[in-house]
Protein backbone atom coordinates (compact mmCIF):
# COMPACT_ATOMS: atom_id res chain seq x y z
CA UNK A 1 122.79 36.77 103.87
CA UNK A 2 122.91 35.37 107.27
CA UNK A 3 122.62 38.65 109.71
CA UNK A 4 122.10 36.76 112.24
CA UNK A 5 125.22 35.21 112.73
CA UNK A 6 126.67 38.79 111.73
CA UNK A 7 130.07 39.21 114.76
CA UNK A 8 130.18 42.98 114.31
CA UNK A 9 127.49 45.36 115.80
CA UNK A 10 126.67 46.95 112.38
CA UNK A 11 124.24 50.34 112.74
CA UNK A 12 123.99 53.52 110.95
CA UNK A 13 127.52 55.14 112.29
CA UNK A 14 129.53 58.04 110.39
CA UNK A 15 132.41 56.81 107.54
CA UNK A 16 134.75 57.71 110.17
CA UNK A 17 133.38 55.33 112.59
CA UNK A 18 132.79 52.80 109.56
CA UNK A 19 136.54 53.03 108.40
CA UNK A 20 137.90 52.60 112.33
CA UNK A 21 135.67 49.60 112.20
CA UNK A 22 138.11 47.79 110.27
CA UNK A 23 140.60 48.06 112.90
CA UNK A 24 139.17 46.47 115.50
CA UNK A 25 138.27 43.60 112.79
CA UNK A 26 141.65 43.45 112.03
CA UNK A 27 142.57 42.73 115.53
CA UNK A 28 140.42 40.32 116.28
CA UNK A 29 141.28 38.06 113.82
CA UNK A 30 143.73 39.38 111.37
CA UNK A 31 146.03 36.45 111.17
CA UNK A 32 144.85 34.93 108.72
CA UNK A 33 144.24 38.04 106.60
CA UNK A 34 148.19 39.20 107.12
CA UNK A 35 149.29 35.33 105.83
CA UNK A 36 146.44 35.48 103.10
CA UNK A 37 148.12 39.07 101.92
CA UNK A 38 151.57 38.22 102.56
CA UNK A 39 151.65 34.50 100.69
CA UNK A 40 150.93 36.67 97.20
CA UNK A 41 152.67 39.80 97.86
CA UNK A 42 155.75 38.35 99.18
CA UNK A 43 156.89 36.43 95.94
CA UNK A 44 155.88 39.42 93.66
CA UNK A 45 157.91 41.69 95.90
CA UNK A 46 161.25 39.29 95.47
CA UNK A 47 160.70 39.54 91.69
CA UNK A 48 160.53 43.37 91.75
CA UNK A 49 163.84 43.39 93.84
CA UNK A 50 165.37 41.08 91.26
CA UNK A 51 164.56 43.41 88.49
CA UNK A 52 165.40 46.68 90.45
CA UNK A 53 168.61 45.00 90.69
CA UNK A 54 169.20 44.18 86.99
CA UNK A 55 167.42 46.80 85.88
CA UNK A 56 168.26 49.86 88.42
CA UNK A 57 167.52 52.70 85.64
CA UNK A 58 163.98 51.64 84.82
CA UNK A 59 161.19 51.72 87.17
CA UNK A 60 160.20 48.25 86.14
CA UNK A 61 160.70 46.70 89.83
CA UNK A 62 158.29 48.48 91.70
CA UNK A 63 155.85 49.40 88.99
CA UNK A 64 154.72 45.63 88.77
CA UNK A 65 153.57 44.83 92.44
CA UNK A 66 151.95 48.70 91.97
CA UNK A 67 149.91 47.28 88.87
CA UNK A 68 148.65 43.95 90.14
CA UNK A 69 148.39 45.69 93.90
CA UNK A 70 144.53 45.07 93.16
CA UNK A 71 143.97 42.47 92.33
CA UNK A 72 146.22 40.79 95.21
CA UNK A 73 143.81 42.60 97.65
CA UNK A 74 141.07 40.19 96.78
CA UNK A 75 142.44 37.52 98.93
CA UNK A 76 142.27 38.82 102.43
CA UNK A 77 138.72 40.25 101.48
CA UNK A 78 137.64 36.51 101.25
CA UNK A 79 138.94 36.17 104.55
CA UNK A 80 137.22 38.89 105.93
CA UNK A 81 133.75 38.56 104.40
CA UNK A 82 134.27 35.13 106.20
CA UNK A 83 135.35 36.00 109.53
CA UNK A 84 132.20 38.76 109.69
CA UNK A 85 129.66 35.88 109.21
CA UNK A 86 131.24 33.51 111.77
CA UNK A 87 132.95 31.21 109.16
CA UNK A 88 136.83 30.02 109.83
CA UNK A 89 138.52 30.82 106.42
CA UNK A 90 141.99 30.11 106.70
CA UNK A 91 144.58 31.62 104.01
CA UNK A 92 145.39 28.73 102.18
CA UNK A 93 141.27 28.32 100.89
CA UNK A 94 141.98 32.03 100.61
CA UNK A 95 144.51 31.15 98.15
CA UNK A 96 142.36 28.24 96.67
CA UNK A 97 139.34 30.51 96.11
CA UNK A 98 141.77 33.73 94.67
CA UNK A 99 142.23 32.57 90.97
CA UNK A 100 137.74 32.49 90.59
CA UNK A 101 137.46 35.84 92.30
CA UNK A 102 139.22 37.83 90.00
CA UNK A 103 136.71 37.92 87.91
CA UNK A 104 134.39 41.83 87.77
CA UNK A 105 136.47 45.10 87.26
CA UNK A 106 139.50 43.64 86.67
CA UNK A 107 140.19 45.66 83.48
CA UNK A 108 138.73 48.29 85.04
CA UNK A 109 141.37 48.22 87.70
CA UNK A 110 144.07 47.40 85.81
CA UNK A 111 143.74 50.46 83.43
CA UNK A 112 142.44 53.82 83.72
CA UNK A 113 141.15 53.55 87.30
CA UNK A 114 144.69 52.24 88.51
CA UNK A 115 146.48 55.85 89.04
CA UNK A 116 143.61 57.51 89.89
CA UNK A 117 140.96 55.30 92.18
CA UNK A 118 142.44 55.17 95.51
CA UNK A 119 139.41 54.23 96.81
CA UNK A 120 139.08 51.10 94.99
CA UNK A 121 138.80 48.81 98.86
CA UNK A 122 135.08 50.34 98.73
CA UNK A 123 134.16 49.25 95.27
CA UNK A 124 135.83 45.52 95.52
CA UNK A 125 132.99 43.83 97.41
CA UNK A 126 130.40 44.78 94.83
CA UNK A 127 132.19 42.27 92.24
CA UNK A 128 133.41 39.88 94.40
CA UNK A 129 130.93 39.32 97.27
CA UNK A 130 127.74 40.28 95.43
CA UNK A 131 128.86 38.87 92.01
CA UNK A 132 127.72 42.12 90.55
CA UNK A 133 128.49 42.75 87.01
CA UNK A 134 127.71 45.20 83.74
CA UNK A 135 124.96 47.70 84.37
CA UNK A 136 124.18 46.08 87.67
CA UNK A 137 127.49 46.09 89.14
CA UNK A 138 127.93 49.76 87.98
CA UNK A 139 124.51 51.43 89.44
CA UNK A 140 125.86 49.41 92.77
CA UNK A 141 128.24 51.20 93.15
CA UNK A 142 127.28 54.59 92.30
CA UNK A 143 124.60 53.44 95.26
CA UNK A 144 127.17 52.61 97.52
CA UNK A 145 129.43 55.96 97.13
CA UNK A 146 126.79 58.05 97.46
CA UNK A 147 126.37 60.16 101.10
CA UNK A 148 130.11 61.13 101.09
CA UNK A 149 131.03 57.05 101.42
CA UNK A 150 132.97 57.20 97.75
CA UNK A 151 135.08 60.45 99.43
CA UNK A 152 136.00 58.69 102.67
CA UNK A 153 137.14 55.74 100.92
CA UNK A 154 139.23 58.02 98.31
CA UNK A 155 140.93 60.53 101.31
CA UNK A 156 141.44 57.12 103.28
CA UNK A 157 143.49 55.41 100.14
CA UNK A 158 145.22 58.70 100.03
CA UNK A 159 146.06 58.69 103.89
CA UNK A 160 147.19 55.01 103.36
CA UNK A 161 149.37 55.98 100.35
CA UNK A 162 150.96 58.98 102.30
CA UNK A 163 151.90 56.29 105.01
CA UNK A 164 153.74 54.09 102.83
CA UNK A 165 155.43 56.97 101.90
CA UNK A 166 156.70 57.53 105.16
CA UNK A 167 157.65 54.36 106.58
CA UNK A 168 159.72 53.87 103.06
CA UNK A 169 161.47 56.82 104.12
CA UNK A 170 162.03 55.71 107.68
CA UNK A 171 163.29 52.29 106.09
CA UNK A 172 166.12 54.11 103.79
CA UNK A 173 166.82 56.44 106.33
CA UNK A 174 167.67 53.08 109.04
CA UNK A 175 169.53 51.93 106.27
CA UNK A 176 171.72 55.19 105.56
CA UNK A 177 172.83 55.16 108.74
CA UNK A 178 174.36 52.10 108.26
CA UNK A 179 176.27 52.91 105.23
CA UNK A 180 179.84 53.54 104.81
CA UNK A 181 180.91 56.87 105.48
CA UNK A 182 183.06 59.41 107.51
CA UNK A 183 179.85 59.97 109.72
CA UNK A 184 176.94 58.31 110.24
CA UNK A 185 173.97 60.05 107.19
CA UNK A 186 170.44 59.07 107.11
CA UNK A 187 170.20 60.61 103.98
CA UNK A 188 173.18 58.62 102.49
CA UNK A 189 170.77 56.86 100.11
CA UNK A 190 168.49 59.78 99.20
CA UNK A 191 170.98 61.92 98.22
CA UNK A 192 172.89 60.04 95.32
CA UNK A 193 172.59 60.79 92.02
CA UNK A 194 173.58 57.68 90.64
CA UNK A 195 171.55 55.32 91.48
CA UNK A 196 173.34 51.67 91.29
CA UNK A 197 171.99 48.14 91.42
CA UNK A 198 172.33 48.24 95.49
CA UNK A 199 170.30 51.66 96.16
CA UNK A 200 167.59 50.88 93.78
CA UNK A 201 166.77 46.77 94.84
CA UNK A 202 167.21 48.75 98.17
CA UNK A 203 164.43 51.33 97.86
CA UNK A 204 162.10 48.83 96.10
CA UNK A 205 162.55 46.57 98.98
CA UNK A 206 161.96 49.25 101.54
CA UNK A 207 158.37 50.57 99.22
CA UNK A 208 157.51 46.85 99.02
CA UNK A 209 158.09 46.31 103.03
CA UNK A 210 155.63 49.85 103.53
CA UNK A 211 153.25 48.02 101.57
CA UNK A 212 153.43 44.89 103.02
CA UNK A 213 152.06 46.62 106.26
CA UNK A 214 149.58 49.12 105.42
CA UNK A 215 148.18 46.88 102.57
CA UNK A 216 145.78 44.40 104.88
CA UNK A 217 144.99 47.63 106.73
CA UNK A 218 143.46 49.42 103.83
CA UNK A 219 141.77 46.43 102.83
CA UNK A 220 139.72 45.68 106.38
CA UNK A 221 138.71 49.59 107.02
CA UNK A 222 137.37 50.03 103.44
CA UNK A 223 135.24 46.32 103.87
CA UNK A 224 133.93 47.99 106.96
CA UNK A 225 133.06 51.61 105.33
CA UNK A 226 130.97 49.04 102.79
CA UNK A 227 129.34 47.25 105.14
CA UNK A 228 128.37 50.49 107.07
CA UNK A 229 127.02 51.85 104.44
CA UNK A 230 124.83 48.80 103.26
CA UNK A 231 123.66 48.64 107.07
CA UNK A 232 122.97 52.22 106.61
CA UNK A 233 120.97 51.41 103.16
CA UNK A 234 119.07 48.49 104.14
CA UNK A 235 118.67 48.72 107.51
CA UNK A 236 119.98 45.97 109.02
CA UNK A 237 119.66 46.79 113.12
CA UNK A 238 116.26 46.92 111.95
CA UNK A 239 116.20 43.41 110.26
CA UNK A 240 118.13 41.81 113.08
CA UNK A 241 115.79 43.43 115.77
CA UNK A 242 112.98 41.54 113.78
CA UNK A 243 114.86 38.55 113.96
CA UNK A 244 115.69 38.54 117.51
CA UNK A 245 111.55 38.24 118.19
CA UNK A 246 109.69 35.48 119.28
CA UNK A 247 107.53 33.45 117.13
CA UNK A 248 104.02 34.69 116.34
CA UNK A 249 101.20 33.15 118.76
CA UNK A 250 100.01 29.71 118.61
CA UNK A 251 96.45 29.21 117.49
CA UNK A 252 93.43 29.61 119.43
CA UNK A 253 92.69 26.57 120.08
CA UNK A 254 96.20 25.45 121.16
CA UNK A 255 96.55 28.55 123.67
CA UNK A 256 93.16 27.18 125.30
CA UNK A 257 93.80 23.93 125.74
CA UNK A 258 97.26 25.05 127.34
CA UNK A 259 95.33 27.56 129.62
CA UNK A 260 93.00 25.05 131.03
CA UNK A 261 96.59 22.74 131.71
CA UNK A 262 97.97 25.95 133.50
CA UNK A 263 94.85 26.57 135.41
CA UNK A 264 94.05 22.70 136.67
CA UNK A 265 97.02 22.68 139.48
CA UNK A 266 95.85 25.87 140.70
CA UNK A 267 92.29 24.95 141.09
CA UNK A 268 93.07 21.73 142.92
CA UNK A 269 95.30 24.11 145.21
CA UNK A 270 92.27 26.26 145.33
CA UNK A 271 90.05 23.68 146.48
CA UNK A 272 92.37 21.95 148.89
CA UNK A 273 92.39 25.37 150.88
CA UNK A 274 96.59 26.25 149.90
CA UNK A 275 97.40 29.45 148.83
CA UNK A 276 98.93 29.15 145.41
CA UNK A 277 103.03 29.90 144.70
CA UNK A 278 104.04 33.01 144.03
CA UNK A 279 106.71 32.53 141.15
CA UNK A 280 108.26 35.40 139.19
CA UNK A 281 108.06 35.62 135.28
CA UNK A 282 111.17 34.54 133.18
CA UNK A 283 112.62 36.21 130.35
CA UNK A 284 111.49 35.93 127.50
CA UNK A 285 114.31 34.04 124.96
CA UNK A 286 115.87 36.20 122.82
CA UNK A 287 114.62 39.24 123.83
CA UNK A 288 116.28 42.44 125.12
CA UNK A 289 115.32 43.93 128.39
CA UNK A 290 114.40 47.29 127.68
CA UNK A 291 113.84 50.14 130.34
CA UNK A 292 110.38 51.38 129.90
CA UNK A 293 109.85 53.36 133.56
CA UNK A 294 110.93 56.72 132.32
CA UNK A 295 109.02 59.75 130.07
CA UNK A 296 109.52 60.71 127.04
CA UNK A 297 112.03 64.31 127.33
CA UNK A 298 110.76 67.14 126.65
CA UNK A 299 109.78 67.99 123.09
CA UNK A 300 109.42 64.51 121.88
CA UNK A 301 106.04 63.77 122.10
CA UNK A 302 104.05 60.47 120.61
CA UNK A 303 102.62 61.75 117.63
CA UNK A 304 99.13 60.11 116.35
CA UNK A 305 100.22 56.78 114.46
CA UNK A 306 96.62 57.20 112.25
CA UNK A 307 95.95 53.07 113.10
CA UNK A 308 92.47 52.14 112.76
CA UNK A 309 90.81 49.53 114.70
CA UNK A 310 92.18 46.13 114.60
CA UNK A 311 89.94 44.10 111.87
CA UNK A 312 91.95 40.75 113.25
CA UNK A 313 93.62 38.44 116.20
CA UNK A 314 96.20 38.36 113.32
CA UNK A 315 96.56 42.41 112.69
CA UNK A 316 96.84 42.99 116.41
CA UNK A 317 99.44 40.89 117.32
CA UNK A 318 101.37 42.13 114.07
CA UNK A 319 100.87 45.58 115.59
CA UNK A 320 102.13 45.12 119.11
CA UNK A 321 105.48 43.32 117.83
CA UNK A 322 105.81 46.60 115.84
CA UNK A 323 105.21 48.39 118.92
CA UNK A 324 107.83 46.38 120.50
CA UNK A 325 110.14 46.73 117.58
CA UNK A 326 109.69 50.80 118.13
CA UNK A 327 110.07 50.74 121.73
CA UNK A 328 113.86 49.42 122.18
CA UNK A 329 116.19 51.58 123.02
CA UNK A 330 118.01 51.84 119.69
CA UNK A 331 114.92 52.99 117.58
CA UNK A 332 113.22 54.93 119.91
CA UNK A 333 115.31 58.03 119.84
CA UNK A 334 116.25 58.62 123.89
CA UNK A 335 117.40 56.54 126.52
CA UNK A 336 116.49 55.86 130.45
CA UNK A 337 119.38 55.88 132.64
CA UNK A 338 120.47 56.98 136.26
CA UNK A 339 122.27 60.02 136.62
CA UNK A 340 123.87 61.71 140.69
CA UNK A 341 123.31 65.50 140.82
CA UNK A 342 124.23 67.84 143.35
CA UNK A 343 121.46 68.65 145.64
CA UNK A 344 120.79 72.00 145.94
CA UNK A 345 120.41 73.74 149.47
CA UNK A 346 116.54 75.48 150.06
CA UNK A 347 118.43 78.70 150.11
CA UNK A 348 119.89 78.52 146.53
CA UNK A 349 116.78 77.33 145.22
CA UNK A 350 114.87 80.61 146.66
CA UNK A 351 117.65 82.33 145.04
CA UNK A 352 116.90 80.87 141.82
CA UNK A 353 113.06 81.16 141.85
CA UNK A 354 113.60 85.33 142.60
CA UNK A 355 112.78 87.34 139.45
CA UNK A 356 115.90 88.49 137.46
CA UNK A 357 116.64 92.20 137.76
CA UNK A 358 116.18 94.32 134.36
CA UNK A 359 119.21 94.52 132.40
CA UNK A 360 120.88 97.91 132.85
CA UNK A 361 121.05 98.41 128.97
CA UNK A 362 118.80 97.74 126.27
CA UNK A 363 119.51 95.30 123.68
CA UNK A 364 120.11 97.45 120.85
CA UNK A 365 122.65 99.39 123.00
CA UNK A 366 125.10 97.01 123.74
CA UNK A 367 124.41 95.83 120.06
CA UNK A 368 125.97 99.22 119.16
CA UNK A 369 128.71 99.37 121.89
CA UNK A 370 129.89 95.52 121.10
CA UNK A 371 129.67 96.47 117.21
CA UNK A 372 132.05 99.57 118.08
CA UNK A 373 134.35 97.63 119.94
CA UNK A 374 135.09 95.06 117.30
CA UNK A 375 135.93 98.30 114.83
CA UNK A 376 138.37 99.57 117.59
CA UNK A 377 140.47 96.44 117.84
CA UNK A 378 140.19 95.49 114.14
CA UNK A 379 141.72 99.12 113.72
CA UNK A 380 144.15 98.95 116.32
CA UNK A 381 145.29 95.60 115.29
CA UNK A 382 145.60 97.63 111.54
CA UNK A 383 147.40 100.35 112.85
CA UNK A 384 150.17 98.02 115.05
CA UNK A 385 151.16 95.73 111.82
CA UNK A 386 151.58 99.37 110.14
CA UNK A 387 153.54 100.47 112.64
CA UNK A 388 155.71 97.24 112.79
CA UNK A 389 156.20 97.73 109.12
CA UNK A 390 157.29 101.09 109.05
CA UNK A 391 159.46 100.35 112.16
CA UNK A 392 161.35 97.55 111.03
CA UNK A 393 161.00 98.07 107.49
CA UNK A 394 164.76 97.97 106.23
CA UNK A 395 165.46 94.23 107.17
CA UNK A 396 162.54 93.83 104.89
CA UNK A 397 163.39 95.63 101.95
CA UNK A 398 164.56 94.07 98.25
CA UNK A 399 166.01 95.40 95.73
CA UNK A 400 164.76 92.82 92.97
CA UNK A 401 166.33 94.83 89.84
CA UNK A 402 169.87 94.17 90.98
CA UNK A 403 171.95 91.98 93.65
CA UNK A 404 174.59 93.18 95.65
CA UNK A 405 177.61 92.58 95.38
CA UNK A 406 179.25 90.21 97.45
CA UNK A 407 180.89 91.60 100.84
CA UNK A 408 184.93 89.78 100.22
CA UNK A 409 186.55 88.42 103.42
CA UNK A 410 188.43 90.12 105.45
CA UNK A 411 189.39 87.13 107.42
CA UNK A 412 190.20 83.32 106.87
CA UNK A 413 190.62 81.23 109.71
CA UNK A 414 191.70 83.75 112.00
CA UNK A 415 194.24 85.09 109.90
CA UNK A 416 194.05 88.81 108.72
CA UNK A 417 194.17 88.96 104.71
CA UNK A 418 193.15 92.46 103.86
CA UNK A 419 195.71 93.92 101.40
CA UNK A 420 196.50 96.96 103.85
CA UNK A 421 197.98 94.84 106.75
CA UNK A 422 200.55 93.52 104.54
CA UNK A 423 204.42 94.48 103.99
CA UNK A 424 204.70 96.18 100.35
CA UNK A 425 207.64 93.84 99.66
CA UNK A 426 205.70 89.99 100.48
CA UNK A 427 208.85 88.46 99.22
CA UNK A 428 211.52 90.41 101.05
CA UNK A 429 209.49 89.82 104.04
CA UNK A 430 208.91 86.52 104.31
CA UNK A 431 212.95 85.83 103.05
CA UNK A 432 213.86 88.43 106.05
CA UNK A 433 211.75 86.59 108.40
CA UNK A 434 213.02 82.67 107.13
CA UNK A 435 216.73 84.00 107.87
CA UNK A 436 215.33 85.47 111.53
CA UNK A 437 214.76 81.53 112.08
CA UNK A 438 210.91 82.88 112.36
CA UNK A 439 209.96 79.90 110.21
CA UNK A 440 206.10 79.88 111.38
CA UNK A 441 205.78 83.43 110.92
CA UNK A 442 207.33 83.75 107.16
CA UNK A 443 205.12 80.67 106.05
CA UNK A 444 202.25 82.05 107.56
CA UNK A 445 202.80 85.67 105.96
CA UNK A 446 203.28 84.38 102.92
CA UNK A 447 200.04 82.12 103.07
CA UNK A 448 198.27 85.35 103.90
CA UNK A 449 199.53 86.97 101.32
CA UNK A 450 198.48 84.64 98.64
CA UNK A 451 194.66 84.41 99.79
CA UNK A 452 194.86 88.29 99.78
CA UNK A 453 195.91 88.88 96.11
CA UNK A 454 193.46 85.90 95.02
CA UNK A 455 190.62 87.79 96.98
CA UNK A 456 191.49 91.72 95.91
CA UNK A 457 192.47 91.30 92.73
CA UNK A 458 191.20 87.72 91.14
CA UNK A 459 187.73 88.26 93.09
CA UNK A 460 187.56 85.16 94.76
CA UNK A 461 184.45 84.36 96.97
CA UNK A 462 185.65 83.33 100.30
CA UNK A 463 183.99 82.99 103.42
CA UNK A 464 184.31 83.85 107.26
CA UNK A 465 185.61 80.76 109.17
CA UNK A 466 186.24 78.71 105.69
CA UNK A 467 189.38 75.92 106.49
CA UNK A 468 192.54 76.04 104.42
CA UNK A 469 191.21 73.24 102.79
CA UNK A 470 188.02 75.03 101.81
CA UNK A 471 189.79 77.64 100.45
CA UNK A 472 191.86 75.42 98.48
CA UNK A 473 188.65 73.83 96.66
CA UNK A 474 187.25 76.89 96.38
CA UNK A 475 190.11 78.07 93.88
CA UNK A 476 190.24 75.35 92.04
CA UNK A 477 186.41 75.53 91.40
CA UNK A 478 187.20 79.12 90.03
CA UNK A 479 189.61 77.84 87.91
CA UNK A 480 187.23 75.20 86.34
CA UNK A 481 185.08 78.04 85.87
CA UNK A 482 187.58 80.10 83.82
CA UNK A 483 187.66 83.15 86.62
CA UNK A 484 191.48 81.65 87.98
CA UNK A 485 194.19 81.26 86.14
CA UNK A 486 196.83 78.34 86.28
CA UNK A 487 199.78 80.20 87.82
CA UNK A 488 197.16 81.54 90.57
CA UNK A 489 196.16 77.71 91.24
CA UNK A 490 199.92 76.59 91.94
CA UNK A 491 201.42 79.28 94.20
CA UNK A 492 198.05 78.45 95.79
CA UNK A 493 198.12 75.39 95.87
CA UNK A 494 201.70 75.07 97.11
CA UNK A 495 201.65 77.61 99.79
CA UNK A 496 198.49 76.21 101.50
CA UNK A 497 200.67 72.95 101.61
CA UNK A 498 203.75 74.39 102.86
CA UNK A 499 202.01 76.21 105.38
CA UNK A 500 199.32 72.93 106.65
CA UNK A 501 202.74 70.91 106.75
CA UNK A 502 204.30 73.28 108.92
CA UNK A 503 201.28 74.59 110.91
CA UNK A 504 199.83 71.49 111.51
CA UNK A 505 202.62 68.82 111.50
CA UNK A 506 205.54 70.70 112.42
CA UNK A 507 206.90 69.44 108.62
CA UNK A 508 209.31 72.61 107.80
CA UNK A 509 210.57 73.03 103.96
CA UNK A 510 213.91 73.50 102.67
CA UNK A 511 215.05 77.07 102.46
CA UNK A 512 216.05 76.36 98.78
CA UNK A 513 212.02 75.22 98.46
CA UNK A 514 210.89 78.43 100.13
CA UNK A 515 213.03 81.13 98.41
CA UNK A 516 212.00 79.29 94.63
CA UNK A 517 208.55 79.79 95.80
CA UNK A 518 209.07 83.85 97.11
CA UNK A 519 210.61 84.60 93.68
CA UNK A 520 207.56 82.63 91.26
CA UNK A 521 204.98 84.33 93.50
CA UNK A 522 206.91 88.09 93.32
CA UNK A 523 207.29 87.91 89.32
CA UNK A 524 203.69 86.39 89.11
CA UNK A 525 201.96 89.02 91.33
CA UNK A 526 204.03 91.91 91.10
CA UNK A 527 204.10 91.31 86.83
CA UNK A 528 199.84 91.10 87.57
CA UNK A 529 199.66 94.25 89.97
CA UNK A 530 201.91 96.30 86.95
């Protein structure tokens, strides 16, 4: 493995930091990772539409692209494990290379880890970057998921999951708005029953869509949780430090004969009576300058290393690169830097060098007092929710061993139908009122009249503020249920339309229309109330 051609700046960081890695990997050269995903998933996600569509009562359409989800992944991890390592791996020799690295754990993730491993992104570079496979392959992994890593990975699949989730929903709920209807429902196609052909290749396109966006995402932030945690294993700042050295010394010989080529200008200066040129040093190549012109804080102190003496030219030049190694600024454990602080006047500096005055209290006093005052408020806190309780404790009572019964109307869209603000004779009235010429007032009595008998004496549940209309379906769900009978429905149902036609469209009846009605409602209810 090439670290040092590695494009990311890989040291030991958390596996939050490793998973927001991916991110930033993503974006800086995801393009080819989002074609490399979408040229497989795409297709797949067509043919699961089809058979949604065919098919809408089995779950055959979106459980395929769920099953081979896995194995698709494998392509835009080539791309990746490229792309880190400064190669150019387009998506079409993603697509070349796909079919020989789907070899390694593919029956594992094709069966019993399939509904279960979501974090499968951490576990995919073991088989198909480092060819691991068998025994190998499995005490790999169990290496790689140890320190919490395996957990990140497995909450992160679950996060991803839970997004797809959400953006499907935002998908059918864009597309329910659009659906035919009286009003405009975001929940138009959540909330039908039967599901046809169009809802269900709908909501397979909208879960394959979620996926199509969140899938390259999981892929890149679990690569970079793996690599984090194989910098973390096998030290790899350390390895690229070493790198980044110069070669060892030359021999002694060579470094003689160079000193003596150095030193011959400046002796012929020397002799010719000119000072010699003062010329600064350059930086060393590859080297990091490292600020060495501060101590150590306070408490970490160099501890005795336990070296001998040097037994070689060879052992100390070995130790002094190690020295070097130790001494930048990412291995030695603090940094120097330049910090602006407020200066502080001679005046508040006396102030701060004067003794402290004794504390008025010993320690174990306010010990007690602070110990007494948590008691108080954890009582007083007690006592208020008691009080609350006991205060307002009839809103909150239940009577679990029998419901209430049901409070009746009293009014129905603003018209009075209790049973005592009615004539005794309905009929008679509402003929009286019809020869008046009070044409409104007779249809409305009688409408009245009819909710109030269906409500006293059939029981029917109606509501403050319920429409005609309402009320109308209301009966007639009574009478499905057996609690109305026929007769009932009718002068019902007739009335409520005599009275919307008049009330509503100024549509009056025929007298002959309105007496026939008075009579079958007076023999129907008058017969029931005998």
């Amino acid at each position: 493995m090439q670290l040092d051609k590695l494009r990311l700046d890989l040291r030991p960081r958390s596996n939050a930091q490793g998973l927001d890695l991916g991110f930033s990997l993503l974006h800086a050269g995801g393009a080819d990772v989002w074609r490399a995903w979408l040229a497989l998933w795409l297709p797949l996600s067509a043919l699961a539409v089809l058979l949604s569509w065919y098919n809408p009562d089995l779950a055959l359409g979106w459980l395929l692209p769920w099953w081979l989800r896995p194995l698709l992944e494998r392509a835009p991890l080539h791309v990746l494990a490229r792309q880190v390592f400064g190669e150019q791996a387009s998506w079409r020799d993603a697509l070349r290379a796909w079919p020989r690295e789907l070899g390694g754990g593919w029956f594992r993730m094709l069966t019993w880890w399939r509904p279960f491993m979501a974090g499968r992104g951490l576990h995919q570079p073991v088989w198909v970057l480092e060819r691991a496979r068998g025994k190998v392959a499995t005490a790999r992994r169990a290496t790689i998921a140890r320190n919490g890593t395996g957990g990140a990975a497995l909450m992160f699949g679950s996060m991803c999951a839970s997004f797809e989730f959400v953006l499907m929903m935002g998908v059918l709920a864009l597309l329910g708005l659009f659906m035919p209807g009286e009003t405009a429902n975001p929940f138009a196609l959540l909330t039908l029953t039967n599901q046809g052909p169009l809802q269900a290749a709908l909501g397979t396109a909208a879960w394959c869509l979620a996926c199509a966006i969140i899938g390259p995402i999981y892929t890149a932030c679990t690569f970079t949780l793996y690599l984090n945690r194989r910098a973390t294993l096998e030290a790899w700042d350390l390895e690229i430090v070493l790198r980044q050295l110069r070669p060892p010394a030359r021999p002694a010989a060579a470094r003689q004969a160079a000193a003596v080529l150095m030193a011959a200008p400046l002796l012929a200066m020397a002799l010719l009576g000119m000072p010699p040129p003062v010329q600064a040093a350059g930086p060393v190549a590859g080297a990091k300058s490292v600020a060495t012109d501060c101590a150590p804080p306070e408490g970490l102190t160099k501890q005795d290393s336990g070296r001998g003496p040097d037994r070689s030219p060879q052992q100390a030049a070995l130790r002094r690169q190690l020295d070097q190694v130790f001494a930048h600024e990412d291995l030695r454990g603090y940094r120097c830097g330049e910090q602006w602080e407020l200066r502080v006047p001679p005046a508040a500096e006396k102030e701060k060098e004067k003794p402290k005055s004794p504390p008025l209290l010993p320690r174990w006093m306010v010990a007690i007092l602070a110990g007494g005052l948590k008691v108080a408020l954890i009582a007083g806190a007690v006592a208020l929710v008691a009080w609350l309780l006991w205060r307002y404790a009839a809103p909150l009572r239940f009577n679990f061993a029998a419901a209430a019964e049901p409070k009746l109307a009293t009014e129905v869209g603003g018209l009075d139908i209790r049973e005592e603000s009615l004539p005794a004779d309905v009929a008679g009235a509402v003929r009286a009122l019809w020869q008046q010429g009070q044409q409104r007032a007779a249809l409305a009595l009688l409408y009245r009249a009819t909710l109030s008998r269906l409500v006293s004496r059939q029981s029917l549940k109606l509501h403050h503020g319920a429409t005609e209309g309402e009320c109308l379906a209301q009966a007639r769900s009574a009478h499905a249920a057996g609690a109305l009978d026929s007769a009932s429905l009718a002068l019902a149902d007739q009335a409520t339309t005599l009275w919307l036609n008049a009330a509503y469209g100024a549509r009056w009846p025929a007298a002959e229309s309105v007496a026939a009605l008075c009579t079958r409602w007076q023999a129907h209810f008058d017969r029931e109330a005998a």
